[in-house]
PDB file of N, CA and C in Angstrom:
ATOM      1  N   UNK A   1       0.851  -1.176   0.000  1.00  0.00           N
ATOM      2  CA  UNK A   1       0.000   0.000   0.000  1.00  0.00           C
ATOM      3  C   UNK A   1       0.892   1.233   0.000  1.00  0.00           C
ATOM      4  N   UNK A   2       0.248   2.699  -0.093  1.00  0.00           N
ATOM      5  CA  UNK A   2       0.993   3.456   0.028  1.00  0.00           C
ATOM      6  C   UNK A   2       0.383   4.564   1.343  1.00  0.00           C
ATOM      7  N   UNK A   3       1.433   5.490   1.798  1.00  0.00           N
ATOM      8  CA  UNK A   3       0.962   6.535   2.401  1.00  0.00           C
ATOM      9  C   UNK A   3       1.122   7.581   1.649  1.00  0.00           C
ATOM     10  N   UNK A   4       0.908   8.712   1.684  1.00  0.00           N
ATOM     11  CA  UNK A   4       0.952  10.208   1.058  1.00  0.00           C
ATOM     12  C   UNK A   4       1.368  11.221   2.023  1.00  0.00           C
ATOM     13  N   UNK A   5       2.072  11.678   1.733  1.00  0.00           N
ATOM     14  CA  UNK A   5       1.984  13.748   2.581  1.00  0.00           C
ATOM     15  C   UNK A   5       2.776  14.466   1.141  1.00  0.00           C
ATOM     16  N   UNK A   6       2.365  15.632   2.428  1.00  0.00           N
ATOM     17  CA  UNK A   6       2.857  16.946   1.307  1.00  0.00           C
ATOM     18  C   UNK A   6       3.605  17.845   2.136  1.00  0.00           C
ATOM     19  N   UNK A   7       5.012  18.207   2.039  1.00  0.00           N
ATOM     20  CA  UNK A   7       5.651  19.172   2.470  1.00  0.00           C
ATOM     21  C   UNK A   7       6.399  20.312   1.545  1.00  0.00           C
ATOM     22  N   UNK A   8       6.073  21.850   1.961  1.00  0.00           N
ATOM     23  CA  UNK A   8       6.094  22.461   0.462  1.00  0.00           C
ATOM     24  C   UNK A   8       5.706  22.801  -0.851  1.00  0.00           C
ATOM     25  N   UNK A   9       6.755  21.895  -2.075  1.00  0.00           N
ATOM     26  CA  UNK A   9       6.289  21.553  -2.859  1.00  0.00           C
ATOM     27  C   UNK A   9       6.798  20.132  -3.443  1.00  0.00           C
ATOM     28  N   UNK A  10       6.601  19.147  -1.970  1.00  0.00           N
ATOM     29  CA  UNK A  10       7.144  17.877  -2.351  1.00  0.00           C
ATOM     30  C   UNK A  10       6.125  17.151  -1.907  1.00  0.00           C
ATOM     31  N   UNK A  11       5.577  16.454  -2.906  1.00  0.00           N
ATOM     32  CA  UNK A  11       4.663  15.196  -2.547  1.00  0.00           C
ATOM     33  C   UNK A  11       5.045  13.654  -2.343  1.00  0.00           C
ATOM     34  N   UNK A  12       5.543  13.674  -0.920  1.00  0.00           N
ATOM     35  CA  UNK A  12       6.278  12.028  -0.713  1.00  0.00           C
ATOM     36  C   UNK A  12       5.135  11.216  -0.864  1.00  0.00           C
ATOM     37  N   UNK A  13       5.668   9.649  -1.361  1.00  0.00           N
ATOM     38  CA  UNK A  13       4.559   8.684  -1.337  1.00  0.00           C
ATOM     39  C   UNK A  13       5.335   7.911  -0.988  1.00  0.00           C
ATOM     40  N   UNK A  14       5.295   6.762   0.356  1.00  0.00           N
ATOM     41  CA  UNK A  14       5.447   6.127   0.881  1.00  0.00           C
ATOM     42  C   UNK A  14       5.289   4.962   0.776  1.00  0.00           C
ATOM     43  N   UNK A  15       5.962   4.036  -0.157  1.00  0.00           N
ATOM     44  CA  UNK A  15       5.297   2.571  -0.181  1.00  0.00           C
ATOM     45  C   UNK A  15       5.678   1.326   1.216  1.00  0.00           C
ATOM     46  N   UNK A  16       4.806   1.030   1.459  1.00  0.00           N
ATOM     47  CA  UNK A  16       4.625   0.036   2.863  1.00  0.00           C
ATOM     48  C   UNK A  16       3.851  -1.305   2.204  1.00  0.00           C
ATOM     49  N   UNK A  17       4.930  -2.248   2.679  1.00  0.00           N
ATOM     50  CA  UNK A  17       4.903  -3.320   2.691  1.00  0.00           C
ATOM     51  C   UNK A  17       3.658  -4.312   4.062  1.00  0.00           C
ATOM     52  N   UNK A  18       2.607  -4.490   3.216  1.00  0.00           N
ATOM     53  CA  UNK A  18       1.650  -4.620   4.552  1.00  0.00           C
ATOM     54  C   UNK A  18       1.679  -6.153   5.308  1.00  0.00           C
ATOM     55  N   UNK A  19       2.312  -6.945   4.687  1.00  0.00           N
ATOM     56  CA  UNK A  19       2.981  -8.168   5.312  1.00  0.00           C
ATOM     57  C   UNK A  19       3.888  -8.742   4.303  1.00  0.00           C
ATOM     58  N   UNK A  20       4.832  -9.525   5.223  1.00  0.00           N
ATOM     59  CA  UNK A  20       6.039 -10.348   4.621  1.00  0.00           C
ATOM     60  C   UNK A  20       5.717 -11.480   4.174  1.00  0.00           C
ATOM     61  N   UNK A  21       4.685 -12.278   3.060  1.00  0.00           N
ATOM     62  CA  UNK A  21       4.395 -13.553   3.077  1.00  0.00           C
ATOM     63  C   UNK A  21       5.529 -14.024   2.199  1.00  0.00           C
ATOM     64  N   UNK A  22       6.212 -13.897   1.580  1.00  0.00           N
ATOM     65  CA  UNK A  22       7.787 -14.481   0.910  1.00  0.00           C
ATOM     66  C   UNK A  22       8.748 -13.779   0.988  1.00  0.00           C
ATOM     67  N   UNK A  23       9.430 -14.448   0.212  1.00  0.00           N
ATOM     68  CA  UNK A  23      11.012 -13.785  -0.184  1.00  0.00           C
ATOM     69  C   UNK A  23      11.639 -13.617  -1.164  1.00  0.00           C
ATOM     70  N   UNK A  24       9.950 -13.055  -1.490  1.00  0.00           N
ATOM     71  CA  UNK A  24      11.131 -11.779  -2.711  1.00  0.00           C
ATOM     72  C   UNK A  24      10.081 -10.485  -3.054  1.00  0.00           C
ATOM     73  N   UNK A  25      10.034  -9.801  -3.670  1.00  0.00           N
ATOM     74  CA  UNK A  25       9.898  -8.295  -4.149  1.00  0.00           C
ATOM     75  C   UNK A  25       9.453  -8.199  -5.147  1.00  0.00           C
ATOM     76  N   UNK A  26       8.499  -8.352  -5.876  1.00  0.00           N
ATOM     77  CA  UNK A  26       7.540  -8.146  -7.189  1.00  0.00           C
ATOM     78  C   UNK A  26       7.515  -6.590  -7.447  1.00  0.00           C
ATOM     79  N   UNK A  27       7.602  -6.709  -8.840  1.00  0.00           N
ATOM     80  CA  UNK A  27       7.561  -4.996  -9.368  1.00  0.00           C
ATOM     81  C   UNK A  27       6.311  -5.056  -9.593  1.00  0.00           C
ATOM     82  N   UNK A  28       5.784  -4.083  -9.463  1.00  0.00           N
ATOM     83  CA  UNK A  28       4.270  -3.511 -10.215  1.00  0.00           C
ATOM     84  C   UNK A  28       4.104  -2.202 -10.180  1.00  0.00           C
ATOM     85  N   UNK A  29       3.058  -2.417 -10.886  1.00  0.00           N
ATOM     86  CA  UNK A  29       2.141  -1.131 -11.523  1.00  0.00           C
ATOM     87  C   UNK A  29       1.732   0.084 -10.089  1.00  0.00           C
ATOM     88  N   UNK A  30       2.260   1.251  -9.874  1.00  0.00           N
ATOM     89  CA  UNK A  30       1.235   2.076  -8.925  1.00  0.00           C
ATOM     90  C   UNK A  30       0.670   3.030  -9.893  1.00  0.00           C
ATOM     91  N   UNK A  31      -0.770   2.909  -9.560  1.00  0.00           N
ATOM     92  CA  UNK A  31      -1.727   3.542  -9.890  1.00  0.00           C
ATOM     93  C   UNK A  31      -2.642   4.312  -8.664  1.00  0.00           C
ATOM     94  N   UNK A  32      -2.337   5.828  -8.762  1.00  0.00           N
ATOM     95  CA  UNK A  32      -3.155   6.749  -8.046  1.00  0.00           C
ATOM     96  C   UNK A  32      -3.724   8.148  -8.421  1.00  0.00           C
ATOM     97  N   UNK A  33      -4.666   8.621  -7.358  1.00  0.00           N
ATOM     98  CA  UNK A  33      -5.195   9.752  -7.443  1.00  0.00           C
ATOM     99  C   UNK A  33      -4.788  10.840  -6.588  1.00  0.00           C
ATOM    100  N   UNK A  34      -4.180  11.922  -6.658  1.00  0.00           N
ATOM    101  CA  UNK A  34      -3.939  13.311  -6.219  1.00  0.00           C
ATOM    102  C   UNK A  34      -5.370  14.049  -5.991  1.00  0.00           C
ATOM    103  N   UNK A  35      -6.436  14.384  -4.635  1.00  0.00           N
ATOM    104  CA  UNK A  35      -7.538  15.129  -5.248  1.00  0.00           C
ATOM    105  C   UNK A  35      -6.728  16.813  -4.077  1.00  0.00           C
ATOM    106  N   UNK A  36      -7.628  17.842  -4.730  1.00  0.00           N
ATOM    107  CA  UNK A  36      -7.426  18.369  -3.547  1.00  0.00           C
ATOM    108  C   UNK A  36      -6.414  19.451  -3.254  1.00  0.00           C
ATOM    109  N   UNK A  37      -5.489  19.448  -4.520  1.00  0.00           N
ATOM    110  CA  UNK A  37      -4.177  20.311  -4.583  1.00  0.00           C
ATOM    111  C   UNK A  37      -4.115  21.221  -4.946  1.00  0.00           C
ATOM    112  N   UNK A  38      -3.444  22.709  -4.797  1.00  0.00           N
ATOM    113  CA  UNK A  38      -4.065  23.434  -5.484  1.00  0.00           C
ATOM    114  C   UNK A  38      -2.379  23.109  -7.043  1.00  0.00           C
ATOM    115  N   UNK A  39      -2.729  23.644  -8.350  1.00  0.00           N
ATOM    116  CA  UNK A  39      -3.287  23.420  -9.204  1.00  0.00           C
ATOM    117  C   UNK A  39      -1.494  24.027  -9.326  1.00  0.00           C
ATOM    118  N   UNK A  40      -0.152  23.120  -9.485  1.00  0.00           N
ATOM    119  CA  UNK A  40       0.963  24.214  -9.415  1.00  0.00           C
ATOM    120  C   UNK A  40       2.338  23.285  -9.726  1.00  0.00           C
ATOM    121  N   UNK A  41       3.365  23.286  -9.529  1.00  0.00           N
ATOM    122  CA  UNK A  41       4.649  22.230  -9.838  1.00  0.00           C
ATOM    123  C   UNK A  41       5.467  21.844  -8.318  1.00  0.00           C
ATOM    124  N   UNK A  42       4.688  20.753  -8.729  1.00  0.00           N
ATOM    125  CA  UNK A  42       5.256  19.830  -7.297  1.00  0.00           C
ATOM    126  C   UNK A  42       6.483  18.840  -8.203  1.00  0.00           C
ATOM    127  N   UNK A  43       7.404  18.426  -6.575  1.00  0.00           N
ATOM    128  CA  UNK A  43       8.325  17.788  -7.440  1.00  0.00           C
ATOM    129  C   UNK A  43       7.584  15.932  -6.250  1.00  0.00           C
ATOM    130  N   UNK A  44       7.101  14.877  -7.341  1.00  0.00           N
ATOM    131  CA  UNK A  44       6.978  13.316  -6.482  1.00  0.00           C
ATOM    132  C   UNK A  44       8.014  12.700  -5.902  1.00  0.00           C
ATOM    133  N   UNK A  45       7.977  12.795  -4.655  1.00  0.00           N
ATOM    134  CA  UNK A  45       9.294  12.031  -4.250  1.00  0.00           C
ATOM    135  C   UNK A  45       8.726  10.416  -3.970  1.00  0.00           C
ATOM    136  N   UNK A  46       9.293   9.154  -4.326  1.00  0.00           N
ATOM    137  CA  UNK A  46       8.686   7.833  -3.976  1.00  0.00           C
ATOM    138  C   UNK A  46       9.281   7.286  -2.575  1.00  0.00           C
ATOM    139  N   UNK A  47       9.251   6.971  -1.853  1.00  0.00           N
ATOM    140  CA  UNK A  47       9.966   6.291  -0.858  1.00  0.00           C
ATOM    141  C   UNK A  47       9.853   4.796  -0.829  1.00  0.00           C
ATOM    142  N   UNK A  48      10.872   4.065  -1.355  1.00  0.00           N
ATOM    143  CA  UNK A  48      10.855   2.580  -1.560  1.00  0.00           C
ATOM    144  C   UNK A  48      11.647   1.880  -0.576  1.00  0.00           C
ATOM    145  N   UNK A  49      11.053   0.728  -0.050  1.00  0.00           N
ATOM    146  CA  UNK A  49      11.369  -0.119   1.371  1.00  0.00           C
ATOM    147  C   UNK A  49      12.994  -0.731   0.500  1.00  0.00           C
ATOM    148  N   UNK A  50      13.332  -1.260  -0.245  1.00  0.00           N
ATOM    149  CA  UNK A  50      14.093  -1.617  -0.519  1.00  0.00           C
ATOM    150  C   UNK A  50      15.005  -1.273  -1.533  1.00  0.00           C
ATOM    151  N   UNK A  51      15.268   0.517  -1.813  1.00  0.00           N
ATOM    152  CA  UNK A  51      15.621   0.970  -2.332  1.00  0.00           C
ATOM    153  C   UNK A  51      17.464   0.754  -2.681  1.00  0.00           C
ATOM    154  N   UNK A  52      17.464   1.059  -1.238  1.00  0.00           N
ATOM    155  CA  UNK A  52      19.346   0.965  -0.900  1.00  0.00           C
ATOM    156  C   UNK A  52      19.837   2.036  -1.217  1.00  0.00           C
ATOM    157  N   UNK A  53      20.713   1.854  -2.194  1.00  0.00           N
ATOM    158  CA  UNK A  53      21.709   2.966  -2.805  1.00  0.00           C
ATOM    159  C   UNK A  53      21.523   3.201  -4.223  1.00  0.00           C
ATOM    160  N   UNK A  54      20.143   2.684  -5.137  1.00  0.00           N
ATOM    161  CA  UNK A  54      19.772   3.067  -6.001  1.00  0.00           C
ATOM    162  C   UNK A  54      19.429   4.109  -6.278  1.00  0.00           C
ATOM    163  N   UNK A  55      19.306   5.125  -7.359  1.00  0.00           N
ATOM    164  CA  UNK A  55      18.760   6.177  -7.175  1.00  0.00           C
ATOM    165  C   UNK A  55      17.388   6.434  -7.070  1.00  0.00           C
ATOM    166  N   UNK A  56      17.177   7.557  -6.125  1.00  0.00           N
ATOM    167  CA  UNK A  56      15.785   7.829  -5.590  1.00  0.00           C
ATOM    168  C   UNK A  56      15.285   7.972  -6.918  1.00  0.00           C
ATOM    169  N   UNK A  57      13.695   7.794  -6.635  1.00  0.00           N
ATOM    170  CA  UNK A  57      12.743   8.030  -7.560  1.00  0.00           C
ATOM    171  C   UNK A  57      12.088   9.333  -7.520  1.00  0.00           C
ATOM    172  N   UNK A  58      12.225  10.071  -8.150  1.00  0.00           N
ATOM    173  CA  UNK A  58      11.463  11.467  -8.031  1.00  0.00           C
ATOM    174  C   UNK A  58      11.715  11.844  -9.315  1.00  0.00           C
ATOM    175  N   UNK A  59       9.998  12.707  -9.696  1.00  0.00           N
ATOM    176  CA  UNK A  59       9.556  13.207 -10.770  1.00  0.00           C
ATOM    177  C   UNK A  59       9.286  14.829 -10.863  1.00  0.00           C
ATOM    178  N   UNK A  60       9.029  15.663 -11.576  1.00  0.00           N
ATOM    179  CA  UNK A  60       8.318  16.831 -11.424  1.00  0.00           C
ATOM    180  C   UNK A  60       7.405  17.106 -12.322  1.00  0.00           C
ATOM    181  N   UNK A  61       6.318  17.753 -11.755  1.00  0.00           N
ATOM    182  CA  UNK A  61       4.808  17.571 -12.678  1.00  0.00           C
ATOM    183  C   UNK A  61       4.573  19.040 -12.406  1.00  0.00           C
ATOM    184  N   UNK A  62       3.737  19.353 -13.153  1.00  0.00           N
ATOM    185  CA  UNK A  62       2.942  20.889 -13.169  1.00  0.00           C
ATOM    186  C   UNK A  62       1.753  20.664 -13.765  1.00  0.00           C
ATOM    187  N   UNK A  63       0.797  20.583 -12.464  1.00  0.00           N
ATOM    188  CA  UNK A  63      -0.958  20.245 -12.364  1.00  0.00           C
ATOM    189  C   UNK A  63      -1.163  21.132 -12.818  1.00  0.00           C
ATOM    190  N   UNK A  64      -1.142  22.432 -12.974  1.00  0.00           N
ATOM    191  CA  UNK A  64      -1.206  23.615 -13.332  1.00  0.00           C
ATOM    192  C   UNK A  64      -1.081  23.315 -15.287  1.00  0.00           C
ATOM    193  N   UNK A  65      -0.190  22.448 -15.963  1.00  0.00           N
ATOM    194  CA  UNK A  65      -0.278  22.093 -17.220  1.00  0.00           C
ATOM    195  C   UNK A  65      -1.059  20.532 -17.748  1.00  0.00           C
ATOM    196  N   UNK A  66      -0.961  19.881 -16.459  1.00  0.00           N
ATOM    197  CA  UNK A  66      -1.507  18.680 -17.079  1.00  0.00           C
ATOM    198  C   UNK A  66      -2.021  17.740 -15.890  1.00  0.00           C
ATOM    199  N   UNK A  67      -2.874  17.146 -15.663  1.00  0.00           N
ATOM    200  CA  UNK A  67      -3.547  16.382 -14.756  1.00  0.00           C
ATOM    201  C   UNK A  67      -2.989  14.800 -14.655  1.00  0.00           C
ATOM    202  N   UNK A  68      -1.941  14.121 -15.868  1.00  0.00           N
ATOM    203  CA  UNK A  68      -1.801  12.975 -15.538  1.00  0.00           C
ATOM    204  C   UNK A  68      -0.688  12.591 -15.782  1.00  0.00           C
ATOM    205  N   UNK A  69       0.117  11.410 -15.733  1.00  0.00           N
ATOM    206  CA  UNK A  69       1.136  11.446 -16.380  1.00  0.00           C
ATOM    207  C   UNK A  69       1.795   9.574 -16.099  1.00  0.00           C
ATOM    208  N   UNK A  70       2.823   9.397 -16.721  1.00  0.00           N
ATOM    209  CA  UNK A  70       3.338   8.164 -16.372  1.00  0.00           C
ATOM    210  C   UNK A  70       4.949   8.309 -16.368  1.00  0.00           C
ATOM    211  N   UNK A  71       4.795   7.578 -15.178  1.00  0.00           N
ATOM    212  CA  UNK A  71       6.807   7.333 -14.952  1.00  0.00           C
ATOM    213  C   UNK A  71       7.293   5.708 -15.227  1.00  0.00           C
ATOM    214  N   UNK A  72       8.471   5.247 -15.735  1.00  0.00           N
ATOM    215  CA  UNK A  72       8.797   3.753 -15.568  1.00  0.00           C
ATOM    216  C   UNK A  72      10.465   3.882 -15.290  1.00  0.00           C
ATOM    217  N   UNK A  73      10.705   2.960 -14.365  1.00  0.00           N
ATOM    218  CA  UNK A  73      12.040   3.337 -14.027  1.00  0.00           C
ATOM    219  C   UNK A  73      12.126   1.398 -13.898  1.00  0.00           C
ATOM    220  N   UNK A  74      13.634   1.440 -14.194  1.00  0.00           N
ATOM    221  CA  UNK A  74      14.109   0.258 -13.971  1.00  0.00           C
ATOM    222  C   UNK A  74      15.089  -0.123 -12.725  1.00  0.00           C
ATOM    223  N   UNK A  75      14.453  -1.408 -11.860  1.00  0.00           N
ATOM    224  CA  UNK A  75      15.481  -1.444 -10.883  1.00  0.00           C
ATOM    225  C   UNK A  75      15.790  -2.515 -11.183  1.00  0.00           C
ATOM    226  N   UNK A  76      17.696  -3.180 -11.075  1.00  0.00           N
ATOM    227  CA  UNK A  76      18.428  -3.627 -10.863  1.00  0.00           C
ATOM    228  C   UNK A  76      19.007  -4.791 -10.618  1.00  0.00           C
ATOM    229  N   UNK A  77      18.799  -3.866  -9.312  1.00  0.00           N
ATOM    230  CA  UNK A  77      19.611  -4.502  -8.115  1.00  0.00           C
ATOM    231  C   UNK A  77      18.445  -5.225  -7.065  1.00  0.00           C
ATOM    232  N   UNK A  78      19.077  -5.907  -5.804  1.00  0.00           N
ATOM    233  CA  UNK A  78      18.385  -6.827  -5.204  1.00  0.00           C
ATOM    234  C   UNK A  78      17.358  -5.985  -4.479  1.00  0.00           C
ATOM    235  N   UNK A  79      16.439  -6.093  -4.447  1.00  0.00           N
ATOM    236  CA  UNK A  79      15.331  -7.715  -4.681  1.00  0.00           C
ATOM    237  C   UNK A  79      15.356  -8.438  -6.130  1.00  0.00           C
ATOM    238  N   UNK A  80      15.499  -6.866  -6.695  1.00  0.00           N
ATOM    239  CA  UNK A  80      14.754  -7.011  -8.226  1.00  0.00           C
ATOM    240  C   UNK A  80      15.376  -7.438  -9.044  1.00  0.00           C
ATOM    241  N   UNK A  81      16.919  -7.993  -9.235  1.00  0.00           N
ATOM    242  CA  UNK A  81      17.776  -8.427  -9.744  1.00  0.00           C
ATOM    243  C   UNK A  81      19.156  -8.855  -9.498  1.00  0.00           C
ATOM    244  N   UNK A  82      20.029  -9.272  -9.849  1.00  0.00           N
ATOM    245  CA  UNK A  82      21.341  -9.950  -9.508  1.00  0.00           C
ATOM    246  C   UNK A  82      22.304  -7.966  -9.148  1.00  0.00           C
ATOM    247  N   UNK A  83      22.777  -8.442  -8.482  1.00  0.00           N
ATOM    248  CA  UNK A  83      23.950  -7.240  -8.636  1.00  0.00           C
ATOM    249  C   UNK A  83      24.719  -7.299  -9.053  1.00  0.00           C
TER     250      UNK A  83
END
């Protein structure tokens, strides 16, 4: 699942792992809704449980030009791959 806040003009999203039933780390799809903002250029920061020393995930959007958008980033390293 995820959590959300907003500090500034940074919108962290928090991904939380809501139980450990194996051992390993599946990539997928996040799909969400922003309601509520006012209407301007935020920069998305992601916060990933098993990130490490990969580089952070962060985007910058301007609601103010466009309401939607898509990111795809490739990870790696472990979980998600051999190092």
């Amino acid at each position: 699942s995820m959590t959300f806040s907003l500090r500034n003009d940074t919108i962290f999203i928090t991904e939380v792992e809501e139980a450990a039933l194996c051992f390993c780390d599946c990539l997928y799809d996040l799909n969400f809704s922003l309601n509520n903002i006012e209407a301007k250029e935020y920069i998305i920061s992601f916060i990933e449980p098993y990130c490490g020393e990969q580089a952070n995930l962060e985007v910058s959007i301007n609601f103010g030009e466009t309401i939607s958008g898509t990111l795809c980033v490739d990870r790696t390293q472990y979980p998600w791959g051999a190092e």
